[in-house]
Protein backbone atom coordinates (compact mmCIF):
# COMPACT_ATOMS: atom_id res chain seq x y z
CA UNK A 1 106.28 87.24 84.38
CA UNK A 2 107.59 85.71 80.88
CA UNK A 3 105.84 83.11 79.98
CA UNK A 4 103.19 80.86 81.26
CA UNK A 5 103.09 77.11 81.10
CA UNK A 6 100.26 75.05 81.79
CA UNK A 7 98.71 77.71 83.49
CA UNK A 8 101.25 78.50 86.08
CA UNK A 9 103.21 81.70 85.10
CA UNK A 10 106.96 81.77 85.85
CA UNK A 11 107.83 84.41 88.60
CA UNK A 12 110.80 85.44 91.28
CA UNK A 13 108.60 83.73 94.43
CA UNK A 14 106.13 81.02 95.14
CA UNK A 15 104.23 81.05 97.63
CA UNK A 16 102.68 77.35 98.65
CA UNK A 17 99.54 76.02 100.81
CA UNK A 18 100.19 75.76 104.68
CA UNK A 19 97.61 73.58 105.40
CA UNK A 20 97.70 71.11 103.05
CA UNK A 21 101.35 70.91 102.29
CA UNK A 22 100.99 70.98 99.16
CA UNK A 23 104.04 70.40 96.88
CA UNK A 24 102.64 72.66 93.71
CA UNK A 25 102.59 76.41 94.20
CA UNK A 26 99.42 78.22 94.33
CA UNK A 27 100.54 81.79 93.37
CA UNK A 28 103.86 83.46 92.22
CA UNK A 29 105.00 86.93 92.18
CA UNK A 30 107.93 89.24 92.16
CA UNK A 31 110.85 89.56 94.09
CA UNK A 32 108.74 93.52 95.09
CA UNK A 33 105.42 91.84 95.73
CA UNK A 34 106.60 89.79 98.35
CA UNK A 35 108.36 92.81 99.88
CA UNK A 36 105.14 93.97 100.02
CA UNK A 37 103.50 91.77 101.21
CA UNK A 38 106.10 90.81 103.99
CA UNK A 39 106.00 94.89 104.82
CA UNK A 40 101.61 94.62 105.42
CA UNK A 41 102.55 91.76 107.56
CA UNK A 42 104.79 93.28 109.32
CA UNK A 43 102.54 96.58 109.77
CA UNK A 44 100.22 94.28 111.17
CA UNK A 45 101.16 91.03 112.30
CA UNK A 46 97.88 90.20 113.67
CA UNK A 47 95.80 90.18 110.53
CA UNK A 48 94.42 87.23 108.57
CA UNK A 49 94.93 87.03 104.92
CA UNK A 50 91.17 88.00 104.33
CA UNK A 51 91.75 91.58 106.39
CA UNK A 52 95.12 91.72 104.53
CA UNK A 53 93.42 91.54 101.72
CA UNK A 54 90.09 94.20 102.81
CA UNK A 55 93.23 96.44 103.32
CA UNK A 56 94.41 96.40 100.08
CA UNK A 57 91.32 96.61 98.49
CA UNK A 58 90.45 100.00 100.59
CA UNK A 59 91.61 102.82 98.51
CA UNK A 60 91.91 105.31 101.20
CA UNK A 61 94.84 103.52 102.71
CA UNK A 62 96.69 101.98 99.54
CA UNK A 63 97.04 102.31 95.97
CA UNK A 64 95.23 98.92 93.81
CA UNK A 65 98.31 96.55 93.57
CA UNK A 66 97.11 93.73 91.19
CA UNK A 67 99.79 91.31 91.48
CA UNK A 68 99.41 90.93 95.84
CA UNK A 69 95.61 90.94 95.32
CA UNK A 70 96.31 87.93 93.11
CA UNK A 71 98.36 86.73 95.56
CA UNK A 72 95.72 86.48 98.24
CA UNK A 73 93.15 85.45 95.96
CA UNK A 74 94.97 82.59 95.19
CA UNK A 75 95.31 81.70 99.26
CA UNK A 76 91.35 82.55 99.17
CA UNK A 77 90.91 79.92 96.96
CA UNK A 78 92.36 76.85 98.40
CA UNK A 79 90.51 77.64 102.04
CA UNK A 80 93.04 79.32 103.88
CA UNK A 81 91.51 82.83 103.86
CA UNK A 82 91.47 83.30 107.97
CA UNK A 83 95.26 82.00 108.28
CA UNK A 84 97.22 84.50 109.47
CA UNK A 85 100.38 84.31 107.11
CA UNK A 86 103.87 83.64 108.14
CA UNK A 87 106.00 85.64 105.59
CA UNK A 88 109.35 87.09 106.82
């Protein structure tokens, strides 16, 4: 991420509010980070952003990736923390 302005960073993907539809992004990341995050999804299709997130934060299972536990934070913080995500 380059540069930020007015407090949203530039990045490779946005991700944006489901419920709400929402036409500003709430979180960005790299082209990888999505990967990733599309990968845990896949892995386990069933989970809800808050147990995606449990599983990241559980250091027996995965190394501390700062950028996708931004990610979910950010979908934490506008409500839609027991959505189960659609990323492909």
């Amino acid at each position: 991420m380059s540069y930020t302005r007015k407090g949203i960073s530039t990045a490779d993907v946005w991700y944006f509010c489901r419920k709400r539809r929402r036409k500003r992004p709430i979180a960005g990341s790299t082209v990888a980070t999505n990967q990733f995050l599309v990968w845990l999804h896949e892995e386990r299709p069933n989970y809800t952003i808050n147990q995606l997130r449990a599983l990241l934060l559980d250091r027996r299972q995965f190394l501390p990736h700062p950028e996708a536990l931004a990610v979910l934070d950010a979908y934490v913080k506008v409500g839609e923390g027991d959505v189960i995500p659609r990323w492909r």
